[in-house]
N, C-alpha and C. Protein backbone atom coordinates (compact mmCIF):
# COMPACT_ATOMS: atom_id res chain seq x y z
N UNK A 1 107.59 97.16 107.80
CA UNK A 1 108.23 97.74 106.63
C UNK A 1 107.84 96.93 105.39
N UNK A 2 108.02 97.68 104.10
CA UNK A 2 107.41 97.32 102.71
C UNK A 2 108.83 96.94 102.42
N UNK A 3 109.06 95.53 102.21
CA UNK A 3 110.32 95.26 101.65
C UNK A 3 110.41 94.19 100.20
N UNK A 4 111.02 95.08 99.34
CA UNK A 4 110.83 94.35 97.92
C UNK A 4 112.30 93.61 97.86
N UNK A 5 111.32 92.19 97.21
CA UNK A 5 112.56 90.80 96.82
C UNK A 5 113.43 91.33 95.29
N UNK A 6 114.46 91.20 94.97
CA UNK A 6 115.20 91.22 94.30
C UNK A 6 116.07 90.22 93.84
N UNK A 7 116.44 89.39 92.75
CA UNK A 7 117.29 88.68 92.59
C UNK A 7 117.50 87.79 91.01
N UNK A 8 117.35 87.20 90.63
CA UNK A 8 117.43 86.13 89.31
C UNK A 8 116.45 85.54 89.14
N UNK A 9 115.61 86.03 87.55
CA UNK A 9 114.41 85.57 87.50
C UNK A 9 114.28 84.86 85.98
N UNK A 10 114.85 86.18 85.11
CA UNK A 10 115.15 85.15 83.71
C UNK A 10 116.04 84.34 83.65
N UNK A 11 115.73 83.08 82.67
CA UNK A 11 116.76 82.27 82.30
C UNK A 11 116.81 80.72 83.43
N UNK A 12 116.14 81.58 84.85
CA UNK A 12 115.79 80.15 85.51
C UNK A 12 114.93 79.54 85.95
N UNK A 13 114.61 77.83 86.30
CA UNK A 13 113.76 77.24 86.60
C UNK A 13 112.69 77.34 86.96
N UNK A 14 111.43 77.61 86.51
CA UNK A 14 110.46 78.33 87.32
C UNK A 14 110.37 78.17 88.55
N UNK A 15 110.72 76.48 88.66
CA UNK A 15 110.07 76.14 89.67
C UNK A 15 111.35 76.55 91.19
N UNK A 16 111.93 76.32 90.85
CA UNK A 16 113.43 76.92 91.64
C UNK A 16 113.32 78.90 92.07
N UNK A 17 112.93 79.36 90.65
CA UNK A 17 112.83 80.92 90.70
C UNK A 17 111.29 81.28 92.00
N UNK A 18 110.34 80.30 92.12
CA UNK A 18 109.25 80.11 92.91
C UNK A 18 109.52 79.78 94.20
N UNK A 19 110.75 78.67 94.72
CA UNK A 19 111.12 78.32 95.98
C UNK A 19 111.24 79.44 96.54
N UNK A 20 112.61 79.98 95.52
CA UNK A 20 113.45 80.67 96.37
C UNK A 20 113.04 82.19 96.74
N UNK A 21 111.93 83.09 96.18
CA UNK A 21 111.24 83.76 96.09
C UNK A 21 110.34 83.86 97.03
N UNK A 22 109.60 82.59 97.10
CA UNK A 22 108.28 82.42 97.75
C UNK A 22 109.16 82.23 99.57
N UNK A 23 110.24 81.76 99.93
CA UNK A 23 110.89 81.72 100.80
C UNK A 23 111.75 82.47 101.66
N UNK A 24 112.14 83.38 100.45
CA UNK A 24 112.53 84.81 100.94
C UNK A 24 110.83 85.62 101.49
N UNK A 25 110.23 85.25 100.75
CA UNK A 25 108.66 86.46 101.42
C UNK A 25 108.40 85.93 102.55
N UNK A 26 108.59 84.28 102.72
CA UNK A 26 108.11 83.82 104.38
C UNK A 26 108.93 84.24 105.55
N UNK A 27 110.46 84.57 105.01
CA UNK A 27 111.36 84.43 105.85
C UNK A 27 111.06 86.00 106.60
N UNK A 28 110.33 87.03 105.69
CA UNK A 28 110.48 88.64 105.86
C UNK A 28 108.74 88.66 105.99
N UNK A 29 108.13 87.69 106.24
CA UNK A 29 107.02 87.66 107.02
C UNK A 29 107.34 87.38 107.92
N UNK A 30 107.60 86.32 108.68
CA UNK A 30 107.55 85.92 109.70
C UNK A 30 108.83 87.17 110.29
N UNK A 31 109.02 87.92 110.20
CA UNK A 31 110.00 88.65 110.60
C UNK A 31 109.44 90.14 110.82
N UNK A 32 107.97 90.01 110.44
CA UNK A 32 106.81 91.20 110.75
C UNK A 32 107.30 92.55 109.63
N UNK A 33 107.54 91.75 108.64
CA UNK A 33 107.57 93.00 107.47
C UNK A 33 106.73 92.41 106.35
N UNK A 34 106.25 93.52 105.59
CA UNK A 34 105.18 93.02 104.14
C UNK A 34 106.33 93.01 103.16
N UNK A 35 106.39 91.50 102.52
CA UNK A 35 107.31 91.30 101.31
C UNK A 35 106.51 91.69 100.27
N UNK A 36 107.03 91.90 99.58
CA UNK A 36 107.16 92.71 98.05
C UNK A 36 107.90 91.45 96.92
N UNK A 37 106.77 90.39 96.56
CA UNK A 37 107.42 89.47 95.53
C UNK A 37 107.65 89.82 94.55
N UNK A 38 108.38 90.09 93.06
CA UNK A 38 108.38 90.51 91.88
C UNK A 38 107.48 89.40 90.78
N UNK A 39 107.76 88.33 91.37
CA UNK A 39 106.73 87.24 91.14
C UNK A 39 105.60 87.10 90.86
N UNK A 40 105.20 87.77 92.15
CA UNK A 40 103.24 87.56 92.47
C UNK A 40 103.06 89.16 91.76
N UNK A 41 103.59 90.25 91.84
CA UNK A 41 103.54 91.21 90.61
C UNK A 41 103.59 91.42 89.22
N UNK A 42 104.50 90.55 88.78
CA UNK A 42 104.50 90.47 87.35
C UNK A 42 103.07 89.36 87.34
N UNK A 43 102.92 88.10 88.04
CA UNK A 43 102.41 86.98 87.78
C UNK A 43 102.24 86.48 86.49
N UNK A 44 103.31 86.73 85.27
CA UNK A 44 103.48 85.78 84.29
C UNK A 44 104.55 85.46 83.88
N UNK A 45 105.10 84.26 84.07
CA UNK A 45 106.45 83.89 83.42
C UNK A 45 106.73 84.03 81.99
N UNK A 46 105.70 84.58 81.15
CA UNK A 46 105.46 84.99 79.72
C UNK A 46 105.74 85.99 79.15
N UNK A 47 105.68 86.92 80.75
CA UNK A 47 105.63 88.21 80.32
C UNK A 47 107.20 89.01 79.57
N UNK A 48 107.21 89.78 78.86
CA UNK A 48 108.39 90.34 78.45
C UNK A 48 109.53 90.66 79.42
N UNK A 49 110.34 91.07 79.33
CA UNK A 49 111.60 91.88 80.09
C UNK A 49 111.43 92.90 80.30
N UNK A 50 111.31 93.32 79.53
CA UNK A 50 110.63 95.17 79.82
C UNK A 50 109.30 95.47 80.47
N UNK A 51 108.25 94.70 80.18
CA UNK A 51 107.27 94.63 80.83
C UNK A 51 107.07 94.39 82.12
N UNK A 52 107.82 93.34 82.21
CA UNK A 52 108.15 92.62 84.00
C UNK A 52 108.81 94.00 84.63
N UNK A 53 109.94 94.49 84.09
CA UNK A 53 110.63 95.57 84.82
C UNK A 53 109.76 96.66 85.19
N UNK A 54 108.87 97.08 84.56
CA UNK A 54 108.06 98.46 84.32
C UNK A 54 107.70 98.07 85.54
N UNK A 55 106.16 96.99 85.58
CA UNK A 55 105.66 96.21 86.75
C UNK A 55 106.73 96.55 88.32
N UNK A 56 107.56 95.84 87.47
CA UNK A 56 108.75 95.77 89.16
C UNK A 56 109.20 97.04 89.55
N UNK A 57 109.35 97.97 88.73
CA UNK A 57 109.85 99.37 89.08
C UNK A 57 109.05 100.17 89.62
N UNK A 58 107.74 100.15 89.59
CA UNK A 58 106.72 100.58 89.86
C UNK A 58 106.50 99.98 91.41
N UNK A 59 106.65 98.50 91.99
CA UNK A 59 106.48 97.77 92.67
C UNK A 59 107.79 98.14 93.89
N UNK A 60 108.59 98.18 93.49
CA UNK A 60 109.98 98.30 94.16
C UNK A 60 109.80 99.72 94.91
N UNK A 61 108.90 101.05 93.72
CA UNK A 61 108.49 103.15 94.23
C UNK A 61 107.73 102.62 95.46
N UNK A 62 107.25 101.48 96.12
CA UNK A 62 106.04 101.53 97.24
C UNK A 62 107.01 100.88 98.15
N UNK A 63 108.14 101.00 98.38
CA UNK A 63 108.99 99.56 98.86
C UNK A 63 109.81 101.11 99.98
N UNK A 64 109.80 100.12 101.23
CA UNK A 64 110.86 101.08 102.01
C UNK A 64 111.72 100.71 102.24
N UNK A 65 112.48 99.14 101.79
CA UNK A 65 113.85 98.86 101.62
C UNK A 65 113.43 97.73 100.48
N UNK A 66 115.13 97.17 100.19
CA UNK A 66 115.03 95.92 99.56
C UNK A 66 116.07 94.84 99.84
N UNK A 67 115.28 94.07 99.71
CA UNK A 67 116.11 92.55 100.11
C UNK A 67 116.76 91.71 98.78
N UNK A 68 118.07 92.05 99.06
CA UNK A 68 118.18 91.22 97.32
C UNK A 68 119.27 89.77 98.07
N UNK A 69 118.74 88.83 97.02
CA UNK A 69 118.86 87.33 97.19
C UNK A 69 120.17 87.03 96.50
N UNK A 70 120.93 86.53 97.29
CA UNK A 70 122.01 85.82 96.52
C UNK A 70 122.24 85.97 95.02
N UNK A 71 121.27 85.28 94.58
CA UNK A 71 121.61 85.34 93.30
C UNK A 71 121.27 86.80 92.50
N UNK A 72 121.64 87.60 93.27
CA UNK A 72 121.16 88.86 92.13
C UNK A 72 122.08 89.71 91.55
N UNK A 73 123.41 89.06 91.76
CA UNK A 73 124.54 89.19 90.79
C UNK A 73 124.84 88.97 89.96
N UNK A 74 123.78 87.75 89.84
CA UNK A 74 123.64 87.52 88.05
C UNK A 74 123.01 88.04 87.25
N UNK A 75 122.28 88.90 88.00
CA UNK A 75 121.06 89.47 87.55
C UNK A 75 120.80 90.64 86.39
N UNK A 76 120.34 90.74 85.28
CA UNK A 76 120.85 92.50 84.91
C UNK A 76 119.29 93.11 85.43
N UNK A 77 118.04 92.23 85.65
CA UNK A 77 117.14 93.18 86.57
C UNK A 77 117.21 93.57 87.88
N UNK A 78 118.12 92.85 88.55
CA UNK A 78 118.36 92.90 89.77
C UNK A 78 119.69 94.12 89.66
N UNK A 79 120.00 93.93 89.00
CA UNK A 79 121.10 95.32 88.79
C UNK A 79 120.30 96.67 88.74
N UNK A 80 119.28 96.61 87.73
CA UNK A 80 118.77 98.14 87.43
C UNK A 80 117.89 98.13 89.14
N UNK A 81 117.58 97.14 89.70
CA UNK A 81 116.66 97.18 90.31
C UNK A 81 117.59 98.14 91.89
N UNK A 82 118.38 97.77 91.95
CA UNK A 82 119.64 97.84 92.97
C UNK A 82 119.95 99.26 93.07
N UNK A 83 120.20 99.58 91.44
CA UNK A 83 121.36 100.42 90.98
C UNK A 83 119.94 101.53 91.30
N UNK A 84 118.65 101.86 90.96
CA UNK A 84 117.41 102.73 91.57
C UNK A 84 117.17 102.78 92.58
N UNK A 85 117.44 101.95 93.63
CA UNK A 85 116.97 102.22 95.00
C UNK A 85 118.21 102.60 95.08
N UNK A 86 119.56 102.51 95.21
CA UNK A 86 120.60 103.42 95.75
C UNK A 86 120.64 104.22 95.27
N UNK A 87 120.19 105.07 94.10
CA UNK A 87 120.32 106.35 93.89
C UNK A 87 118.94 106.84 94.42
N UNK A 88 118.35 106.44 95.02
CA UNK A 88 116.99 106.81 95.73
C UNK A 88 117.11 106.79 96.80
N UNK A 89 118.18 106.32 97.68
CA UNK A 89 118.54 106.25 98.93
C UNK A 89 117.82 104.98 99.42
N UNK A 90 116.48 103.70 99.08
CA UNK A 90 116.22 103.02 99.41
C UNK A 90 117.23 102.00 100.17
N UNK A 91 117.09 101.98 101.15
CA UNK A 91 118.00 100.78 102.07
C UNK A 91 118.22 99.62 101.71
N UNK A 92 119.23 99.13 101.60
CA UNK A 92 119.20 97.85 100.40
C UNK A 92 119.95 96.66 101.62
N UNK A 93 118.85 96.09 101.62
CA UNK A 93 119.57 94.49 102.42
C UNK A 93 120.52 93.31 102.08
N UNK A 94 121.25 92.60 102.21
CA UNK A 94 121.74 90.87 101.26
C UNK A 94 121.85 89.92 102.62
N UNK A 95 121.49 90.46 104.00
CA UNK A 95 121.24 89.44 105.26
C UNK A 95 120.07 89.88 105.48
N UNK A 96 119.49 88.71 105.75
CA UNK A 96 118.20 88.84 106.58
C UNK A 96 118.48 89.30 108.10
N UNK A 97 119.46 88.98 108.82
CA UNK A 97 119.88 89.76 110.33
C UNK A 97 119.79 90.66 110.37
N UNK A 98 119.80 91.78 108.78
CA UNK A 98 120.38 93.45 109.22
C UNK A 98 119.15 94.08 109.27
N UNK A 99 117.87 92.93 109.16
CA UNK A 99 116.66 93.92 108.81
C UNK A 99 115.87 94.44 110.10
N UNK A 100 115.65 95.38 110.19
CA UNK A 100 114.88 96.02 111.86
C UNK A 100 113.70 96.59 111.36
N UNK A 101 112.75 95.99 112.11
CA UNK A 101 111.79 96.52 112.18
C UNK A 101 111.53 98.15 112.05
């Protein structure tokens, strides 16, 4: 399964926003699904808000569920991002246990 990461990207640490990102994709690799980073899609921490989103919204239409991370309650992209796949019916994860092949 195509599963896109979701969670808190502006406003924090790059290098923290990179752990925890890059760790969620290993965790849903090694778990025999293709992660979907918003990260390695946008690939610029420069890039605008709106721009990143377009990117991610676009990224998220190829996605057959999504995995959103803890922190994506803080999120307001992780909100629009959320708030589109449930009105799309996309399957929306917050445990890594619930995910099946």
């Amino acid at each position: 399964m195509k599963i896109y990461i979701t969670g808190k990207v502006t406003g924090e640490p790059i290098a923290e926003c990179t752990m925890k990102f890059g760790m969620a994709q290993k965790q849903l690799e090694a778990l025999g699904h293709q992660a979907i980073n918003p990260l390695a899609v946008v690939n610029d921490f420069h890039t605008t808000w709106p721009e990143a989103m377009k990117l991610c919204i676009k990224a998220l239409m190829d996605a057959d569920a999504i995995y959103a991370l803890p922190c994506h309650e803080t999120s307001k992209g992780a909100f629009v991002e959320l708030q589109l796949a449930a009105h799309l019916g996309v399957p929306i994860y917050h445990n890594l246990k619930h995910i099946t092949l």
